[in-house]
PDB file of N, CA and C in Angstrom:
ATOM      1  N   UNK A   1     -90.270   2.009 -39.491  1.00  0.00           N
ATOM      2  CA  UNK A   1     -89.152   1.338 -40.109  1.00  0.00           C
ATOM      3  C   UNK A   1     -89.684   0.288 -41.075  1.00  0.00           C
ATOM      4  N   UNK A   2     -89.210   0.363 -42.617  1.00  0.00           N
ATOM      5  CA  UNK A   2     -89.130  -0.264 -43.348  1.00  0.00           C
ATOM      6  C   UNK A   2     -88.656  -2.060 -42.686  1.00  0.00           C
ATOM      7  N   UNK A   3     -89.864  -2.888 -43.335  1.00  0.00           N
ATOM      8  CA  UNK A   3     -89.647  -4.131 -42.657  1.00  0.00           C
ATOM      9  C   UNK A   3     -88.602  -4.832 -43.312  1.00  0.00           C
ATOM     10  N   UNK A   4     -88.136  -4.395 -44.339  1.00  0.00           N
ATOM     11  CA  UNK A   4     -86.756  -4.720 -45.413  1.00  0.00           C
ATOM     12  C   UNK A   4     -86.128  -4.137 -45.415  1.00  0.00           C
ATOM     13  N   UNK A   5     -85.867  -3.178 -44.612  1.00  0.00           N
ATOM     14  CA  UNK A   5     -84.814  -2.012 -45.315  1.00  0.00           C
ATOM     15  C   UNK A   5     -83.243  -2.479 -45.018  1.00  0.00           C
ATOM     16  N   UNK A   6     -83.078  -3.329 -44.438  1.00  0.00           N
ATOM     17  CA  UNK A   6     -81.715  -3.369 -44.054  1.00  0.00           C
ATOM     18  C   UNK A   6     -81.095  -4.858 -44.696  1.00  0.00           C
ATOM     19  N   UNK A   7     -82.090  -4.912 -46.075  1.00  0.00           N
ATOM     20  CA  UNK A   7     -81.210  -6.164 -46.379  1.00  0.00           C
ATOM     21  C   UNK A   7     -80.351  -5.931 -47.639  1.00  0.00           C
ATOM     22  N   UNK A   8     -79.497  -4.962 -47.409  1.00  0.00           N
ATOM     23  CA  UNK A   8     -78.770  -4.689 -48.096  1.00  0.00           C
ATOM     24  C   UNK A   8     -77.266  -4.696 -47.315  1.00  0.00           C
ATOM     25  N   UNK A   9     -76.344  -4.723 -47.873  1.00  0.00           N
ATOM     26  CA  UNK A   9     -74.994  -4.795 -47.197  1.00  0.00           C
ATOM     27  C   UNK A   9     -74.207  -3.513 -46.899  1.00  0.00           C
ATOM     28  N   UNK A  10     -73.812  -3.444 -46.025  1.00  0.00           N
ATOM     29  CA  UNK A  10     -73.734  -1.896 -45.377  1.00  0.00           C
ATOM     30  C   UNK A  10     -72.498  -1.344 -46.515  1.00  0.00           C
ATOM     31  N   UNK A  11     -72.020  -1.832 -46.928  1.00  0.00           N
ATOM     32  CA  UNK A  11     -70.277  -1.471 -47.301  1.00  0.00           C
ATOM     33  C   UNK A  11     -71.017  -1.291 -49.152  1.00  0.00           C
ATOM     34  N   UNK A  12     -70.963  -2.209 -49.774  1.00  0.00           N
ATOM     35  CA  UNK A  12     -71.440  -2.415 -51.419  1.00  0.00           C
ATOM     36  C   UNK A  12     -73.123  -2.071 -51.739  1.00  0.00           C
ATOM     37  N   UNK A  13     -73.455  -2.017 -50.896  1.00  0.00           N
ATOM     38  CA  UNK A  13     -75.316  -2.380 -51.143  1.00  0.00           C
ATOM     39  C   UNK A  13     -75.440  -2.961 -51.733  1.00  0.00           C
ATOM     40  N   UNK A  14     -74.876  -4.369 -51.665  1.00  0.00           N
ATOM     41  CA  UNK A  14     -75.470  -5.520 -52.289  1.00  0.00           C
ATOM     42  C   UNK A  14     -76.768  -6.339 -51.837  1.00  0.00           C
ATOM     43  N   UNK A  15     -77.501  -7.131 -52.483  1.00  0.00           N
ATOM     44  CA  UNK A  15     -78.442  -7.438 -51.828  1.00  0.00           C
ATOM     45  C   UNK A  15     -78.093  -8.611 -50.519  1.00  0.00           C
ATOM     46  N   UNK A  16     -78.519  -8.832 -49.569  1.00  0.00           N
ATOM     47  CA  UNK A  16     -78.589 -10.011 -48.437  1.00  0.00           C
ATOM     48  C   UNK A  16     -78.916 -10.946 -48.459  1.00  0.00           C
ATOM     49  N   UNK A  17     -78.702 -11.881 -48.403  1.00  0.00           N
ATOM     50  CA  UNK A  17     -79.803 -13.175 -48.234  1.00  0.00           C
ATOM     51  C   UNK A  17     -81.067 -13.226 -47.575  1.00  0.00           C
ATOM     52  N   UNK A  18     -82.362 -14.003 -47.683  1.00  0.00           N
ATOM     53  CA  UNK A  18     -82.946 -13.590 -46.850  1.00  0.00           C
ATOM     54  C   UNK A  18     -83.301 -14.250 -45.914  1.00  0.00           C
ATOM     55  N   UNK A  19     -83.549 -13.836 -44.949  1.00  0.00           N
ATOM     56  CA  UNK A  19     -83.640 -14.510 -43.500  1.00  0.00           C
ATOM     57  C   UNK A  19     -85.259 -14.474 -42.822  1.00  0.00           C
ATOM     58  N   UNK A  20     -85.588 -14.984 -41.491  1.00  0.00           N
ATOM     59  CA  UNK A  20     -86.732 -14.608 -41.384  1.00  0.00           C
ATOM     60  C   UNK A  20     -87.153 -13.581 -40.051  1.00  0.00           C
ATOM     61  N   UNK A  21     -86.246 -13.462 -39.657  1.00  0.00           N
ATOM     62  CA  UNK A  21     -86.279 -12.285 -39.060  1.00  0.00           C
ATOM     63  C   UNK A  21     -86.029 -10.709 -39.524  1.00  0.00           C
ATOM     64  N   UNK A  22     -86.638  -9.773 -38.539  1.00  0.00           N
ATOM     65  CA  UNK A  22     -86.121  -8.889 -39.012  1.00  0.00           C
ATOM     66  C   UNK A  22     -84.651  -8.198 -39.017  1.00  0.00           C
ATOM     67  N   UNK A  23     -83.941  -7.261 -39.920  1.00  0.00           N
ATOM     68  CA  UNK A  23     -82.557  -6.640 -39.497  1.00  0.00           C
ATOM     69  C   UNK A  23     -82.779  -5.663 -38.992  1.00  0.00           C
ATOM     70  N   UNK A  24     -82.402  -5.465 -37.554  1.00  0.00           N
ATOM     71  CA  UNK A  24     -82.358  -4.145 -37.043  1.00  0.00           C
ATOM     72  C   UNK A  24     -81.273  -2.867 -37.362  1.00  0.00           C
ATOM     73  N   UNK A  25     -80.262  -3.608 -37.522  1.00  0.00           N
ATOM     74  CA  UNK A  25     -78.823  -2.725 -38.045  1.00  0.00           C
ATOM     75  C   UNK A  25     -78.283  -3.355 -39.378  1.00  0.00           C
ATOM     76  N   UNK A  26     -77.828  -2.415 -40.140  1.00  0.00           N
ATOM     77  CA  UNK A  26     -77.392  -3.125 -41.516  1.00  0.00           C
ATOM     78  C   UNK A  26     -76.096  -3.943 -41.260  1.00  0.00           C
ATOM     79  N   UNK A  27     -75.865  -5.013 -41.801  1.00  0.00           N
ATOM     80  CA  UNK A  27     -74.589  -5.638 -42.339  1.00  0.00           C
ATOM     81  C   UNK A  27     -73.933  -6.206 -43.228  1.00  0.00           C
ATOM     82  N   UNK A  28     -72.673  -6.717 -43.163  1.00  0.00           N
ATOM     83  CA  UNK A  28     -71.996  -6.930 -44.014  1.00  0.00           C
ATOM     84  C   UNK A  28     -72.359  -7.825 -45.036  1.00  0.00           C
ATOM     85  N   UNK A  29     -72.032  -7.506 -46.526  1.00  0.00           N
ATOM     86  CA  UNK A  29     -72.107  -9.214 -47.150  1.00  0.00           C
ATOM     87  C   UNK A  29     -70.818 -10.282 -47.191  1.00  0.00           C
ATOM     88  N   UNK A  30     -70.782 -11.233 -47.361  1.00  0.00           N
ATOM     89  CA  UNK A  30     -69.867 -12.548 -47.176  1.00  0.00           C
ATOM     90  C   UNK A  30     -68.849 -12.008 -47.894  1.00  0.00           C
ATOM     91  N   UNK A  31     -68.482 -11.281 -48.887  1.00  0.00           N
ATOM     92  CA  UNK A  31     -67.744 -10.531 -49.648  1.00  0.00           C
ATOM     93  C   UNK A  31     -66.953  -9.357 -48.698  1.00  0.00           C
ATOM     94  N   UNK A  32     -67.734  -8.399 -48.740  1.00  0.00           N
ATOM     95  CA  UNK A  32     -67.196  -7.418 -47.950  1.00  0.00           C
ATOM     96  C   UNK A  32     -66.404  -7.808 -46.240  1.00  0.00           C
ATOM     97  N   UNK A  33     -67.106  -8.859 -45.838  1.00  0.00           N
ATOM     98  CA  UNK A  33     -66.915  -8.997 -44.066  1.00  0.00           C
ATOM     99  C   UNK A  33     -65.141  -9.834 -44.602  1.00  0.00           C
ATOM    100  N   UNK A  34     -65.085 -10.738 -45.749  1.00  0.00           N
ATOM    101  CA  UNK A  34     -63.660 -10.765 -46.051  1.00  0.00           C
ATOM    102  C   UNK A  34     -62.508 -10.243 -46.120  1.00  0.00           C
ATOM    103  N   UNK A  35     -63.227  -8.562 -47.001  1.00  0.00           N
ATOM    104  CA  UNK A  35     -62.416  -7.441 -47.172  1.00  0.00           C
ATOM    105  C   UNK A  35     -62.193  -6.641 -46.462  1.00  0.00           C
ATOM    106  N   UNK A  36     -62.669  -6.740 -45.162  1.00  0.00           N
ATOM    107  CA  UNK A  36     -62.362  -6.132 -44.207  1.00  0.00           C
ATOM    108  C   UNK A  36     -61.802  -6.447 -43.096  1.00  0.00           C
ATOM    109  N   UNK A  37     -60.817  -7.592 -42.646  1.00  0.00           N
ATOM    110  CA  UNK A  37     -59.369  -7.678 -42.344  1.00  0.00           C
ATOM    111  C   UNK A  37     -59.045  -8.268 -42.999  1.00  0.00           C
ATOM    112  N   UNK A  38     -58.585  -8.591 -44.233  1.00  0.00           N
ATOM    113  CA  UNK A  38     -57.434  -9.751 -44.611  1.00  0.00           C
ATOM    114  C   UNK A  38     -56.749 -10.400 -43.970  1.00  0.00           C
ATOM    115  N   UNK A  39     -56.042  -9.594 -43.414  1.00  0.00           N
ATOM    116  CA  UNK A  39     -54.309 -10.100 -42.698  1.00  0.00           C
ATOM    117  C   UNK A  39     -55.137 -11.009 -42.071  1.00  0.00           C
ATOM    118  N   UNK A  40     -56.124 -11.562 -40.799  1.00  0.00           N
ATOM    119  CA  UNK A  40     -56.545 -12.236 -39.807  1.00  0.00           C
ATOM    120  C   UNK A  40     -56.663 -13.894 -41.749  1.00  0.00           C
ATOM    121  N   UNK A  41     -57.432 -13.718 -42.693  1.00  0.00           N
ATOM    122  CA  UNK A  41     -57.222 -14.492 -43.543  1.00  0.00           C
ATOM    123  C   UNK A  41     -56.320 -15.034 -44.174  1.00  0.00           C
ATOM    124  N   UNK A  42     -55.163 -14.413 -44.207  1.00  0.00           N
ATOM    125  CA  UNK A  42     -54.096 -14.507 -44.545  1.00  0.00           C
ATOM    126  C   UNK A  42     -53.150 -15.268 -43.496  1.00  0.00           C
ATOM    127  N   UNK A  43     -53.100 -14.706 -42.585  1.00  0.00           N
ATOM    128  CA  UNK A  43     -52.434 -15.662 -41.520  1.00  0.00           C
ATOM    129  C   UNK A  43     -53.129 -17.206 -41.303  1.00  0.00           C
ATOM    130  N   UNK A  44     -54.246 -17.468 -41.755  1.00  0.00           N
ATOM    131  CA  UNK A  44     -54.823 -18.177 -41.236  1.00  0.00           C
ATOM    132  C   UNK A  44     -54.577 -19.108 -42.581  1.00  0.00           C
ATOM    133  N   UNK A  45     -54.173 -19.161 -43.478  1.00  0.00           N
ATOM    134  CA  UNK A  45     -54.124 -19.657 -44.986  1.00  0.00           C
ATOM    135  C   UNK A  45     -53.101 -19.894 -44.559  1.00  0.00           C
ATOM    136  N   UNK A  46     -51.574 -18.924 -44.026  1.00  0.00           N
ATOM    137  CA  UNK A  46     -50.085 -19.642 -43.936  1.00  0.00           C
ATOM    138  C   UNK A  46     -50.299 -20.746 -43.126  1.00  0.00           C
ATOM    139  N   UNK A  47     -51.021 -20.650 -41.873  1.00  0.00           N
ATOM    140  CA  UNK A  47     -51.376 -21.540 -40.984  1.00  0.00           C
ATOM    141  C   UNK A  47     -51.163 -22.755 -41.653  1.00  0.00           C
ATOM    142  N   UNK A  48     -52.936 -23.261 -42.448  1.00  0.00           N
ATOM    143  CA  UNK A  48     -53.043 -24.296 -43.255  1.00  0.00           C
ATOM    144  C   UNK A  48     -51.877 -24.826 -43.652  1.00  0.00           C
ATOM    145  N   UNK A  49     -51.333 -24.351 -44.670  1.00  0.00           N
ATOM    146  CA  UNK A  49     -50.139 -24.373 -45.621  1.00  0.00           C
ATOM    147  C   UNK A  49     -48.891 -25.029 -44.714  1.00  0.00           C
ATOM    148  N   UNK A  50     -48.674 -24.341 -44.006  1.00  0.00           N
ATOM    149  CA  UNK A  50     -47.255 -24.633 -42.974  1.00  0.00           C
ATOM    150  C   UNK A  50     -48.012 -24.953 -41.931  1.00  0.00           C
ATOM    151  N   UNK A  51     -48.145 -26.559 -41.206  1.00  0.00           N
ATOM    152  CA  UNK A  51     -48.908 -26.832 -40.174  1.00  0.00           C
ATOM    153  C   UNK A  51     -47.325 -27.216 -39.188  1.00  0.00           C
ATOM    154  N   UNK A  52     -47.414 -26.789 -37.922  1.00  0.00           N
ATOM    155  CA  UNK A  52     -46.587 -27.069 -37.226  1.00  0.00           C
ATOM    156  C   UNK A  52     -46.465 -28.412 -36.434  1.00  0.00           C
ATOM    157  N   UNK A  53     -45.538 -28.936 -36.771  1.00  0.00           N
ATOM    158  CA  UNK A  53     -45.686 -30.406 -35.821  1.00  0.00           C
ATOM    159  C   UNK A  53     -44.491 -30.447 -33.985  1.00  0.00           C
ATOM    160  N   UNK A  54     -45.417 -31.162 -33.463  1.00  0.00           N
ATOM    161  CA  UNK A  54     -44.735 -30.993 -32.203  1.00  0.00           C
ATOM    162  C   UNK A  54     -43.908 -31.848 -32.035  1.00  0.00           C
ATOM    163  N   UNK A  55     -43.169 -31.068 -30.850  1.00  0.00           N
ATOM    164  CA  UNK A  55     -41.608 -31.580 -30.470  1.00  0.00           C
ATOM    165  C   UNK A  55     -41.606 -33.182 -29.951  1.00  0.00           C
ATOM    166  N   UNK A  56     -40.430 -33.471 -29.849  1.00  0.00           N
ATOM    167  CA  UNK A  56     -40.498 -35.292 -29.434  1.00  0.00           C
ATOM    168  C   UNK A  56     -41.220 -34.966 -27.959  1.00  0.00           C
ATOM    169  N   UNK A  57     -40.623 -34.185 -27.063  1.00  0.00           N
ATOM    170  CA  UNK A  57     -41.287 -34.112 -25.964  1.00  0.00           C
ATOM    171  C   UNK A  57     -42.212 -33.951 -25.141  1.00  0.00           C
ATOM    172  N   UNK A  58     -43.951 -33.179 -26.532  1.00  0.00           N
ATOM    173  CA  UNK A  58     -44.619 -33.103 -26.336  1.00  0.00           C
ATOM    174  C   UNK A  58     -45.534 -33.994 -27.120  1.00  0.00           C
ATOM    175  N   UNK A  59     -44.972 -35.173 -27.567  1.00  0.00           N
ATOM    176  CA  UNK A  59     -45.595 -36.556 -28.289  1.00  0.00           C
ATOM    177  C   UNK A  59     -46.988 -37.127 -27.265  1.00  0.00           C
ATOM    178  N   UNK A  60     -46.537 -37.418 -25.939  1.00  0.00           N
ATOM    179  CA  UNK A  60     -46.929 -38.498 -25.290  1.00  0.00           C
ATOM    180  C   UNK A  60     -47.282 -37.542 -23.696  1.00  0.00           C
ATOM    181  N   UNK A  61     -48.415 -37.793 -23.396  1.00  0.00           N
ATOM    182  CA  UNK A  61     -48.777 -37.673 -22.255  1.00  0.00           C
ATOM    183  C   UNK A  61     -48.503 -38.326 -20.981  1.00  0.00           C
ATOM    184  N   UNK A  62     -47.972 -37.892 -20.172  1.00  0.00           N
ATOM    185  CA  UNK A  62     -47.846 -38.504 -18.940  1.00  0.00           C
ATOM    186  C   UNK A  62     -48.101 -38.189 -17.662  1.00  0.00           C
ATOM    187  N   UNK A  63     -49.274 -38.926 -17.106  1.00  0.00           N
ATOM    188  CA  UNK A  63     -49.902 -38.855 -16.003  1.00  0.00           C
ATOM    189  C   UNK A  63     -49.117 -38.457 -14.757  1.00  0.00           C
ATOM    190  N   UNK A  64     -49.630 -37.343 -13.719  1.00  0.00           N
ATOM    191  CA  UNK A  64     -49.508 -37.106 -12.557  1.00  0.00           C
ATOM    192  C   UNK A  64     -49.402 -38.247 -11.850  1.00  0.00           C
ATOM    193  N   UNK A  65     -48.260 -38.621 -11.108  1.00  0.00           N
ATOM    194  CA  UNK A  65     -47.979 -39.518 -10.369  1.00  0.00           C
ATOM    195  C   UNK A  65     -49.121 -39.967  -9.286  1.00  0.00           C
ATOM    196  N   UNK A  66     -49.219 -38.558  -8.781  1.00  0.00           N
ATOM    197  CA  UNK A  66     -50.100 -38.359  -7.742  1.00  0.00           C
ATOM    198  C   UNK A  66     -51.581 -38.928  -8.092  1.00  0.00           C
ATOM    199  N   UNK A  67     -52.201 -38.726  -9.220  1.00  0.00           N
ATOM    200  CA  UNK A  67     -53.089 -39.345  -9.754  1.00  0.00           C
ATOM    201  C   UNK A  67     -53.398 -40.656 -10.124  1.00  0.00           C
ATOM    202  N   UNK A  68     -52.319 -41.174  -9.884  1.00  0.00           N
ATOM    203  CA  UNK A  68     -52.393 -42.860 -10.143  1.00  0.00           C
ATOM    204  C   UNK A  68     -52.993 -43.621  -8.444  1.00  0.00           C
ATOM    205  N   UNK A  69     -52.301 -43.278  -7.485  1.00  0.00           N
ATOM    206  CA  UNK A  69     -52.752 -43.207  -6.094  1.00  0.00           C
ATOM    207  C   UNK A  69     -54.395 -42.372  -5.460  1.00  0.00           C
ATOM    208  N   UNK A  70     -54.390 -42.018  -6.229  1.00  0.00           N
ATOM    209  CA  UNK A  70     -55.861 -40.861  -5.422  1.00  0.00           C
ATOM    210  C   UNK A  70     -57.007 -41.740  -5.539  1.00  0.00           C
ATOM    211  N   UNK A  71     -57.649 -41.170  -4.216  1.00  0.00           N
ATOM    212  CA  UNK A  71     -58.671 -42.424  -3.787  1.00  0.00           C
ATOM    213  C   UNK A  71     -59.995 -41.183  -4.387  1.00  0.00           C
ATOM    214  N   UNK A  72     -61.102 -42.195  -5.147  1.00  0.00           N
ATOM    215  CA  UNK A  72     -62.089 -41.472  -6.123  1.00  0.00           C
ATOM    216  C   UNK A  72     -62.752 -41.204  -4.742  1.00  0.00           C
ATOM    217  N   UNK A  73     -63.695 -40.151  -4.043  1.00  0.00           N
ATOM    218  CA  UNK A  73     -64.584 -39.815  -3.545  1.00  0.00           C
ATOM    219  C   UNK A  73     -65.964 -39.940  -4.195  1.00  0.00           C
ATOM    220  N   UNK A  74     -66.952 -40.240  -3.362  1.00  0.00           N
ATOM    221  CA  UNK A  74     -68.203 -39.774  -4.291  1.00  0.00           C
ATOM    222  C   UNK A  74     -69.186 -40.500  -3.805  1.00  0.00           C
ATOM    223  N   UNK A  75     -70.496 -40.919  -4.419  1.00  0.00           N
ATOM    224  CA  UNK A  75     -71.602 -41.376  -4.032  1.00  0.00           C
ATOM    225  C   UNK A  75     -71.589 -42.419  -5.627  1.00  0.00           C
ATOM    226  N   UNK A  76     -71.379 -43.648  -5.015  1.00  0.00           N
ATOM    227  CA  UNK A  76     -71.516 -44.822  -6.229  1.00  0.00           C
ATOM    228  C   UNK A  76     -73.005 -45.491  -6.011  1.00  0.00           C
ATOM    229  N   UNK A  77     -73.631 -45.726  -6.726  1.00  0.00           N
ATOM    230  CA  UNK A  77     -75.032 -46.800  -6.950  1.00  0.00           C
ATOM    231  C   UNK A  77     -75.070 -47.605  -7.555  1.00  0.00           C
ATOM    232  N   UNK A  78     -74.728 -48.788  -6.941  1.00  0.00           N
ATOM    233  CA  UNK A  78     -74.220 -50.050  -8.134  1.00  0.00           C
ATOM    234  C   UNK A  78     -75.438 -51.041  -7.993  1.00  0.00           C
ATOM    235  N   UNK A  79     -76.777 -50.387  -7.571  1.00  0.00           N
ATOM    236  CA  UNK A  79     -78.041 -51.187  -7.898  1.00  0.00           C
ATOM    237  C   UNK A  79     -78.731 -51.049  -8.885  1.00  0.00           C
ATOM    238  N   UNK A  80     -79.014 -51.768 -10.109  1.00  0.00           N
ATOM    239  CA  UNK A  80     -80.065 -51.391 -11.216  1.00  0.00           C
ATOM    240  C   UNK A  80     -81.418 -50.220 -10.682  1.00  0.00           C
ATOM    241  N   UNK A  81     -81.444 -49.959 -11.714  1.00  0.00           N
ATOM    242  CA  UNK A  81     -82.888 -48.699 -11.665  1.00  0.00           C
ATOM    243  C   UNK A  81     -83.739 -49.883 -11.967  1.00  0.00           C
ATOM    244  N   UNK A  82     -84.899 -49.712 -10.761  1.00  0.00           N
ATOM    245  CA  UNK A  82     -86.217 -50.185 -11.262  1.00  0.00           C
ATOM    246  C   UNK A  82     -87.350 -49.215 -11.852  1.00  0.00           C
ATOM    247  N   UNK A  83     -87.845 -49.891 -12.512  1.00  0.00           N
ATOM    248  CA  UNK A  83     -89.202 -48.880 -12.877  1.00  0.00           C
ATOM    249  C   UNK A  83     -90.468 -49.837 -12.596  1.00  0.00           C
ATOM    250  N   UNK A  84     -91.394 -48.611 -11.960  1.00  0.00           N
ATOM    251  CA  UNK A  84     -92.589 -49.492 -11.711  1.00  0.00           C
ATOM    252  C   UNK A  84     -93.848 -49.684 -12.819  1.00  0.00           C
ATOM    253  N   UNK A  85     -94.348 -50.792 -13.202  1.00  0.00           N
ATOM    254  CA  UNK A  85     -94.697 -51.419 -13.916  1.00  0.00           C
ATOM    255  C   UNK A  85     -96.367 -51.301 -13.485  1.00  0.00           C
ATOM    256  N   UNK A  86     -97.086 -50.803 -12.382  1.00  0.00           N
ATOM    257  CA  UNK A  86     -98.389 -51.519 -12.205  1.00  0.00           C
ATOM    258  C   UNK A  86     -98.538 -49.904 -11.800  1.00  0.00           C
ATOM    259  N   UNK A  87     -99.870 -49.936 -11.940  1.00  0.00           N
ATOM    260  CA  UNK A  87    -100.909 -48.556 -11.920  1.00  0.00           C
ATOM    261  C   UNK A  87    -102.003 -48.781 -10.671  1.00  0.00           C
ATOM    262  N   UNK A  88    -102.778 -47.672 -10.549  1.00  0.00           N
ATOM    263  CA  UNK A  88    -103.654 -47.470  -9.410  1.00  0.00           C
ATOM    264  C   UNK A  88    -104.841 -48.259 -10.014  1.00  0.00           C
ATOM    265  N   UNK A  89    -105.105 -48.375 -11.709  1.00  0.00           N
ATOM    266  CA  UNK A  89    -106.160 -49.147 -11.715  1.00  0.00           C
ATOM    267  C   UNK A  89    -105.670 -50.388 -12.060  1.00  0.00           C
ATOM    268  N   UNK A  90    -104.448 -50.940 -12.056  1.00  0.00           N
ATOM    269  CA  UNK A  90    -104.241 -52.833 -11.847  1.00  0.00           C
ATOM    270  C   UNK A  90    -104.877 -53.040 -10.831  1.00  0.00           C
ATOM    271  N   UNK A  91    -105.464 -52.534  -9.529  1.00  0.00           N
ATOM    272  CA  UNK A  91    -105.767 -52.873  -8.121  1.00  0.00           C
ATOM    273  C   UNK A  91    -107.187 -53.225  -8.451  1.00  0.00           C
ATOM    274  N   UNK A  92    -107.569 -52.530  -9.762  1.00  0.00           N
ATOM    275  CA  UNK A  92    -109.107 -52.562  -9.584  1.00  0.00           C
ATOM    276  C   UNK A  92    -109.662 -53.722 -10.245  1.00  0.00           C
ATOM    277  N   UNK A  93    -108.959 -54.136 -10.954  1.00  0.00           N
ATOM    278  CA  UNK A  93    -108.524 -55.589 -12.011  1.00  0.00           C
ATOM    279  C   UNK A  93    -108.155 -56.676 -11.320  1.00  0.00           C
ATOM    280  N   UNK A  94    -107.916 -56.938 -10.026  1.00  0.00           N
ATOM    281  CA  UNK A  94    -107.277 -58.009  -9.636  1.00  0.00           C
ATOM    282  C   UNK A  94    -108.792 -58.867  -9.228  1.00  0.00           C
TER     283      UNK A  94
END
């Protein structure tokens, strides 16, 4: 196998960019991979265009009752981290 052969675009044979690996299977160029669904682009452009805004009722978040009461479980460590500072040869220095 040609160590280039697949840098061409499967659809136009246009040339690829180049990369530094090798291509094992040919693909698309940035052009073609467009032209091949629209509609998914198109919907996605009305999207932009017409952005939907939410209802009064989904403005504001409001907490689980139950969650205001709940006792946190867990393992807390509310002592600073020490780090040790002296070596096996400070001993030999003293």
């Amino acid at each position: 196998m040609n160590k280039y052969g697949m840098n061409s675009c499967r659809e136009c044979g246009g040339k690829l960019r180049r990369v530094k690996y090798v291509r094992k299977m040919p693909t698309y160029c940035p052009d073609c991979t467009q032209k091949i669904n629209p509609t998914v682009r198109d919907i996605f452009k009305q999207m932009q265009a017409n952005p939907t805004t939410p209802a009064p009722d989904e403005m504001w978040f409001e907490d689980d009752p139950r969650a205001v009461n709940e006792i946190e479980y867990g393992r807390v460590i509310k002592r600073a981290t020490t780090i040790s500072s002296s070596t096996t040869l400070g001993e030999l220095f003293e």
